[in-house]
N, C-alpha and C. Protein backbone atom coordinates (compact mmCIF):
# COMPACT_ATOMS: atom_id res chain seq x y z
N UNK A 1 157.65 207.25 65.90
CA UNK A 1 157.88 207.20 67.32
C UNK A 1 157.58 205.78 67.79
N UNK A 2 158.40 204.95 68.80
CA UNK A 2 158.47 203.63 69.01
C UNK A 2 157.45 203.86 70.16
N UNK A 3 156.72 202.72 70.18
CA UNK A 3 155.32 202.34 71.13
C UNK A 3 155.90 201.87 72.24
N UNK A 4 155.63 202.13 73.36
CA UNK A 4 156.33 201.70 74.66
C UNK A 4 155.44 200.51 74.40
N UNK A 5 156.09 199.66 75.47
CA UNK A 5 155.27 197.83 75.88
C UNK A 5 154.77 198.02 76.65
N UNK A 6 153.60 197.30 76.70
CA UNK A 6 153.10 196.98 78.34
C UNK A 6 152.95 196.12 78.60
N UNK A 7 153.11 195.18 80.17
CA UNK A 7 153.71 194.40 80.59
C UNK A 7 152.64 194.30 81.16
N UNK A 8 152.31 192.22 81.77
CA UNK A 8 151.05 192.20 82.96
C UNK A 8 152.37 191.66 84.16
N UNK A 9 151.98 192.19 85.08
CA UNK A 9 152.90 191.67 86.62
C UNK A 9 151.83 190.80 87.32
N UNK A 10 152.57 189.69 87.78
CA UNK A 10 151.67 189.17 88.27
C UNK A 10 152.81 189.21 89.87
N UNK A 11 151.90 188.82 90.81
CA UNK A 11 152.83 188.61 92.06
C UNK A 11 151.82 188.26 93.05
N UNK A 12 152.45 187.50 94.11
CA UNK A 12 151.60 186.61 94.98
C UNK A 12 151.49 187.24 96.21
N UNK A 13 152.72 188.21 96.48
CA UNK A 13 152.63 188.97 97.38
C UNK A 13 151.43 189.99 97.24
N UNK A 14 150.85 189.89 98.89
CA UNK A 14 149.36 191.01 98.91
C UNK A 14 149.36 192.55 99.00
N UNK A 15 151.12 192.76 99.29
CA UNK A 15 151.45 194.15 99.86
C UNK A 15 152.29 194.77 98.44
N UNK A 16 152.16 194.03 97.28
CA UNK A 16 153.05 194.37 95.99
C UNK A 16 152.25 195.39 95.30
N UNK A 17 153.25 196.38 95.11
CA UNK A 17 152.18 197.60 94.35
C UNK A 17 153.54 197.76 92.85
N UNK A 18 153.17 197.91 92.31
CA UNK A 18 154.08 198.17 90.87
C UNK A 18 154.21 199.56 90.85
N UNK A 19 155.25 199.70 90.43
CA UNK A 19 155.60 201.39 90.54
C UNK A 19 155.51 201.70 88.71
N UNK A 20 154.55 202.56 88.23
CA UNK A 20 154.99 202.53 87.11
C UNK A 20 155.90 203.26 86.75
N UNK A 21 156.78 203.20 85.42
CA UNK A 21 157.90 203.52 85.59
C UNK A 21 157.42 204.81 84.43
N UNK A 22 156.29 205.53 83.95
CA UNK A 22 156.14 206.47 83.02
C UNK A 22 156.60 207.69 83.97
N UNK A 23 157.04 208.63 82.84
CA UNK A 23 157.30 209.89 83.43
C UNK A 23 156.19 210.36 83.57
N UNK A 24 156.40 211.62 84.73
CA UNK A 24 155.06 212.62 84.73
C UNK A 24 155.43 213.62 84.40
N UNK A 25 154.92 214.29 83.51
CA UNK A 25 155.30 215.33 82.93
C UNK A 25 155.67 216.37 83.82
N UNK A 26 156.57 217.34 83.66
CA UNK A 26 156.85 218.30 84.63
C UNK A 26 155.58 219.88 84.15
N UNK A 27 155.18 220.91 85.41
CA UNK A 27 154.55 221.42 85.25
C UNK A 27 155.25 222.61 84.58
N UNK A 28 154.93 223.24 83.64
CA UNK A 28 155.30 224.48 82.56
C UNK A 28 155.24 225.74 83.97
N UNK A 29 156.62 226.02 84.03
CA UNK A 29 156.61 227.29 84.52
C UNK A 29 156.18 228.23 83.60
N UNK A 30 156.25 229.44 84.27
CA UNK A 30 155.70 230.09 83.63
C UNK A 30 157.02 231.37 82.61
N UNK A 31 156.32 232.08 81.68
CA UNK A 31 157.37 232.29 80.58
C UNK A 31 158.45 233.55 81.57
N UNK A 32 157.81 234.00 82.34
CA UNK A 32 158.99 235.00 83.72
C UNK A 32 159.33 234.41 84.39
N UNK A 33 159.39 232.92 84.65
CA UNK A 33 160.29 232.18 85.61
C UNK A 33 161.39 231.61 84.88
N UNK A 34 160.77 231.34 83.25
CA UNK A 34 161.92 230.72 82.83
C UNK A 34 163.24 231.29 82.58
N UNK A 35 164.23 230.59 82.67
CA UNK A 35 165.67 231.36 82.31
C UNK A 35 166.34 230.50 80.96
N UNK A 36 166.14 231.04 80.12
CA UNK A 36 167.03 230.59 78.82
C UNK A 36 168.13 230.82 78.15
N UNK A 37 168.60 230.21 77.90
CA UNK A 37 170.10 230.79 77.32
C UNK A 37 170.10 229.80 75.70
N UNK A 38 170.33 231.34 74.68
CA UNK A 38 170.13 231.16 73.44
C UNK A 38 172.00 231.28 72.82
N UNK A 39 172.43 230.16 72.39
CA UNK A 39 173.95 229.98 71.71
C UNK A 39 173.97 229.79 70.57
N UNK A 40 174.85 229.56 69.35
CA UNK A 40 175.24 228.91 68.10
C UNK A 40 175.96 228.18 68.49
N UNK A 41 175.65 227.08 67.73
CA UNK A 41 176.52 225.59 68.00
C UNK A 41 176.41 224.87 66.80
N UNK A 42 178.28 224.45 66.76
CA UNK A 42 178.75 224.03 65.62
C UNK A 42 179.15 222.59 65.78
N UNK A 43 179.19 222.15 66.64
CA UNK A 43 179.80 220.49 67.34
C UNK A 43 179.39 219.57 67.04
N UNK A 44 179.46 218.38 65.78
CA UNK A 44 179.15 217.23 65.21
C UNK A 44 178.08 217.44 64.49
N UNK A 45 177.91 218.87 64.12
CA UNK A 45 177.41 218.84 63.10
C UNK A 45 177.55 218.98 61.14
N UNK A 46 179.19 218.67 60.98
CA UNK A 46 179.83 218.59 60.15
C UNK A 46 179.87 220.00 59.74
N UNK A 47 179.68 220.75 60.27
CA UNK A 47 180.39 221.99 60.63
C UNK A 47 178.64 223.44 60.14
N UNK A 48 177.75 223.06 60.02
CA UNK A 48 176.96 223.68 60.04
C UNK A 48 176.32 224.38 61.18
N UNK A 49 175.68 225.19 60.97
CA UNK A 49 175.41 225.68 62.66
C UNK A 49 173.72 226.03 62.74
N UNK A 50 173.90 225.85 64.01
CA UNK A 50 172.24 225.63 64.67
C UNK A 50 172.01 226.69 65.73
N UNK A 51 170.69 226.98 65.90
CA UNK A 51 170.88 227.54 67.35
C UNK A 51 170.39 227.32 68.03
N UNK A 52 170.88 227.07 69.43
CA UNK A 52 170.23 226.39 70.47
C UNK A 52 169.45 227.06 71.52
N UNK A 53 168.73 226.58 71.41
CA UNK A 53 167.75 227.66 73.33
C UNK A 53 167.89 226.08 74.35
N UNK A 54 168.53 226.70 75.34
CA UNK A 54 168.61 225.99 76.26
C UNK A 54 167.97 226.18 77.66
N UNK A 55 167.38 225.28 78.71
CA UNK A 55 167.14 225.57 79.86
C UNK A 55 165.32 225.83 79.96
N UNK A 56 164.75 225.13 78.67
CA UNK A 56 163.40 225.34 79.22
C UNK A 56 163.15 224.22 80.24
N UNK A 57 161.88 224.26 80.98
CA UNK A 57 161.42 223.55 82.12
C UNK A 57 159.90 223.55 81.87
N UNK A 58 159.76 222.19 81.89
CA UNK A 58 158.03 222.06 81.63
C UNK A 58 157.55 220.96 80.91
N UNK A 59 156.55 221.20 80.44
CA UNK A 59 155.87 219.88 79.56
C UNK A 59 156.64 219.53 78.01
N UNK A 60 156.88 218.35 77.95
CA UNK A 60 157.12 217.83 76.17
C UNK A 60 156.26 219.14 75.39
N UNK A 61 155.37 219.43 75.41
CA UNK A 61 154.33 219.42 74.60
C UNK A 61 154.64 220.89 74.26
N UNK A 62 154.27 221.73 75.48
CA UNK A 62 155.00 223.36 75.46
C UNK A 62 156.10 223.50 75.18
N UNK A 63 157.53 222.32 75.24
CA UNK A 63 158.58 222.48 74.55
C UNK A 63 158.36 222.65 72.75
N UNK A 64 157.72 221.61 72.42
CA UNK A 64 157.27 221.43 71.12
C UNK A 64 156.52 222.61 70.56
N UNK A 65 155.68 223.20 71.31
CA UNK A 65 154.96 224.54 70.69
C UNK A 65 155.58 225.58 70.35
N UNK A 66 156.79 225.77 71.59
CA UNK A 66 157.58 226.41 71.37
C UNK A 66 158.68 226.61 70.45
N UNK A 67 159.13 225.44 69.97
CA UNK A 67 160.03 225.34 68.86
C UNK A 67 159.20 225.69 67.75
N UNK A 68 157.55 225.42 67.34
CA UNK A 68 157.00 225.37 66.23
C UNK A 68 156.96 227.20 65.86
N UNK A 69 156.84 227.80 66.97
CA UNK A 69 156.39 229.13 67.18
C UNK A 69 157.92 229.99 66.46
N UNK A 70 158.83 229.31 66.95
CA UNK A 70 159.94 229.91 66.67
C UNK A 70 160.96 229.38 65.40
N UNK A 71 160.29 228.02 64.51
CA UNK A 71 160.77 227.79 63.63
C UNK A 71 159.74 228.64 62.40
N UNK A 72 158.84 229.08 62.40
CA UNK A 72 157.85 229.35 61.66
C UNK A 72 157.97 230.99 61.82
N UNK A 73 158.34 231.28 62.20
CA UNK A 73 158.85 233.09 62.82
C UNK A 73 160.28 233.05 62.15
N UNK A 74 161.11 232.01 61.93
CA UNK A 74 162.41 232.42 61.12
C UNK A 74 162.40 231.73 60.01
N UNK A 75 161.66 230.92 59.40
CA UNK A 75 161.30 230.20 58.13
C UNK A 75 162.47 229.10 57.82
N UNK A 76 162.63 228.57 58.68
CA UNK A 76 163.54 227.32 58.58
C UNK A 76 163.08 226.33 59.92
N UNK A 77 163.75 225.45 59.51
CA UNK A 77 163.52 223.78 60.10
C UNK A 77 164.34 223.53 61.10
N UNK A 78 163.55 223.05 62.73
CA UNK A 78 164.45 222.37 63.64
C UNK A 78 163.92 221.66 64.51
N UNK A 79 164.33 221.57 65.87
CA UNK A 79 163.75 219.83 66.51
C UNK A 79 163.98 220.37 67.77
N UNK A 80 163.28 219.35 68.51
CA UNK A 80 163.58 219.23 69.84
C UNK A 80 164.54 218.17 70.06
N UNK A 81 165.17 218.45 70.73
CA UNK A 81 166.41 216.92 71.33
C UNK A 81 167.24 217.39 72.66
N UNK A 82 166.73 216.06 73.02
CA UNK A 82 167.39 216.13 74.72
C UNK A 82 167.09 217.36 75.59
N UNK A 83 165.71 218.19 74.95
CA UNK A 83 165.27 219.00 76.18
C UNK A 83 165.56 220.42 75.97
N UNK A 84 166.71 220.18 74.38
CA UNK A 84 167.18 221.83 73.93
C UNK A 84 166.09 222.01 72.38
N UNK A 85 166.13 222.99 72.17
CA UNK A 85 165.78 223.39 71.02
C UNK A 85 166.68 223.75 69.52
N UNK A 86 166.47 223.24 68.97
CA UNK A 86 168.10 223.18 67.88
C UNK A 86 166.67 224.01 66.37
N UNK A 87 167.38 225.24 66.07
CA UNK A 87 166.89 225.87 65.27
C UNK A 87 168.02 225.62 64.22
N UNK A 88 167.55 225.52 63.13
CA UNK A 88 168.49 225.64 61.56
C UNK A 88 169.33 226.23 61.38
N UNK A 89 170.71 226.91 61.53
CA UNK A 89 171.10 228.73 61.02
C UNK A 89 171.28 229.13 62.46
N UNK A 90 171.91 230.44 61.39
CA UNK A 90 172.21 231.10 62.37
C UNK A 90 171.44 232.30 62.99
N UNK A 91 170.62 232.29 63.90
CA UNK A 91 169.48 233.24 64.35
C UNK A 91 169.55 233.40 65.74
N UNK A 92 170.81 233.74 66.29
CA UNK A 92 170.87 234.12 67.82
C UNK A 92 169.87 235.25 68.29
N UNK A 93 170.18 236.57 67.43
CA UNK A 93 169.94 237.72 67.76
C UNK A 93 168.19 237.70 67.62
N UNK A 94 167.29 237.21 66.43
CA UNK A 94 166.21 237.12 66.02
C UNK A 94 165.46 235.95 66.87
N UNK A 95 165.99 235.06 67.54
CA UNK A 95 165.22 233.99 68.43
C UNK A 95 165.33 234.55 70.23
N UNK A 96 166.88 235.52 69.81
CA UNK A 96 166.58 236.55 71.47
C UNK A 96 165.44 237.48 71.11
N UNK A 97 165.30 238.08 70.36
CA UNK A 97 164.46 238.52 70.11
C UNK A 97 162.59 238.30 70.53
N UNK A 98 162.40 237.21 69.92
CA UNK A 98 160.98 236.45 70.14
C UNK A 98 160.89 236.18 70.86
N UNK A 99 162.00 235.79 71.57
CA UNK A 99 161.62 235.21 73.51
C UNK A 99 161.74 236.19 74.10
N UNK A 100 162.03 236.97 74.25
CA UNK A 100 161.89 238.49 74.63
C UNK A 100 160.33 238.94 74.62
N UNK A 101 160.05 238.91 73.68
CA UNK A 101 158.66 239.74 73.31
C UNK A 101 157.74 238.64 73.81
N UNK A 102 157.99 237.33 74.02
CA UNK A 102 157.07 236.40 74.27
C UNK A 102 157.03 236.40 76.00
N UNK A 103 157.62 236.78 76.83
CA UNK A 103 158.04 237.24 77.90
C UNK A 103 158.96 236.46 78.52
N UNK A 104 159.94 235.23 78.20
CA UNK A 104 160.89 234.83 79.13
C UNK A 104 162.42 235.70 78.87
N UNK A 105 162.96 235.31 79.81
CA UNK A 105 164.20 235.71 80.20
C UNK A 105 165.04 234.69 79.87
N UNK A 106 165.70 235.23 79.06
CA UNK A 106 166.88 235.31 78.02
C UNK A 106 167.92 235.72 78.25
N UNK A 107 168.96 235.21 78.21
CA UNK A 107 170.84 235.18 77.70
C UNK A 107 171.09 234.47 76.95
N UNK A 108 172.16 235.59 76.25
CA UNK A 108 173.31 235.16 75.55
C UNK A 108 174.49 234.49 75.65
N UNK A 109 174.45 233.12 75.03
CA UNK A 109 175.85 232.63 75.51
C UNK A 109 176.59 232.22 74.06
N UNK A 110 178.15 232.41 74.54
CA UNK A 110 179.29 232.15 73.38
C UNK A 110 179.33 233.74 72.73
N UNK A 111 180.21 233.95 71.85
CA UNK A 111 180.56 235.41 70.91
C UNK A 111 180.23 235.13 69.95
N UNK A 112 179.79 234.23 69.46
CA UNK A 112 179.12 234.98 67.78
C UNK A 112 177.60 235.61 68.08
C-alpha cells in the first residue's frame, strides 16, 4: 500500500487555514439499513466469474471484515475494489445466504 506525503504549507496570510484533503471515514450503518445487491460478473475478467455484493455504506475497515467473513465461509479468495466486494466463483445463492443470516437486506441482481 503506497504512503500518502505530507506536505509543510507555509502562508503569510493570518486568516489561511489548510483544508486537509484526508477522507473521513463514513459512519457504518447499520446491517438493517443496509441494502445490498449480490450479482455474478463476468466483464474483463477473461471470462471467469466473481461475485459481487454491491452497495455497502460505511467504514474501509467493516467493508474489509466483511469480505474476510464471507471469503472464509465459502473457502475461496477475493478483494475489495472500488467499494464492491468481488468474491472468487460462483456463490450468488450461498453469499445471499450469509447476508441474510447476518441481518442485511439483500437482492438479487442479473439471472444466473
Amino acid at each position: 500500500m503506497a504512503k500518502k506525503k505530507k506536505y509543510t504549507i507555509y502562508s503569510t496570510n493570518p486568516d489561511f487555514n489548510y483544508d486537509n484533503d484526508e477522507e473521513e471515514n463514513e459512519e457504518t450503518l447499520d446491517a438493517k439499513d443496509q441494502n445490498l445487491y449480490v450479482s455474478i460478473d463476468r466483464k474483463q475478467r477473461g471470462g471467469k466469474e466473481v461475485t459481487l455484493v454491491e452497495g455497502f455504506i460505511g467504514d474501509p475497515d467493516d467493508l474489509k471484515d466483511l469480505t474476510k467473513m464471507l471469503k472464509g465461509k465459502c473457502g475461496v479468495g477475493g478483494a475489495v475494489k472500488d467499494g464492491d466486494i468481488l468474491i472468487q466463483g460462483k456463490h450468488k445463492d450461498k453469499i445471499f445466504d450469509l447476508l441474510i443470516a447476518e441481518g442485511y437486506k439483500v437482492k438479487k441482481k442479473g439471472g444466473n
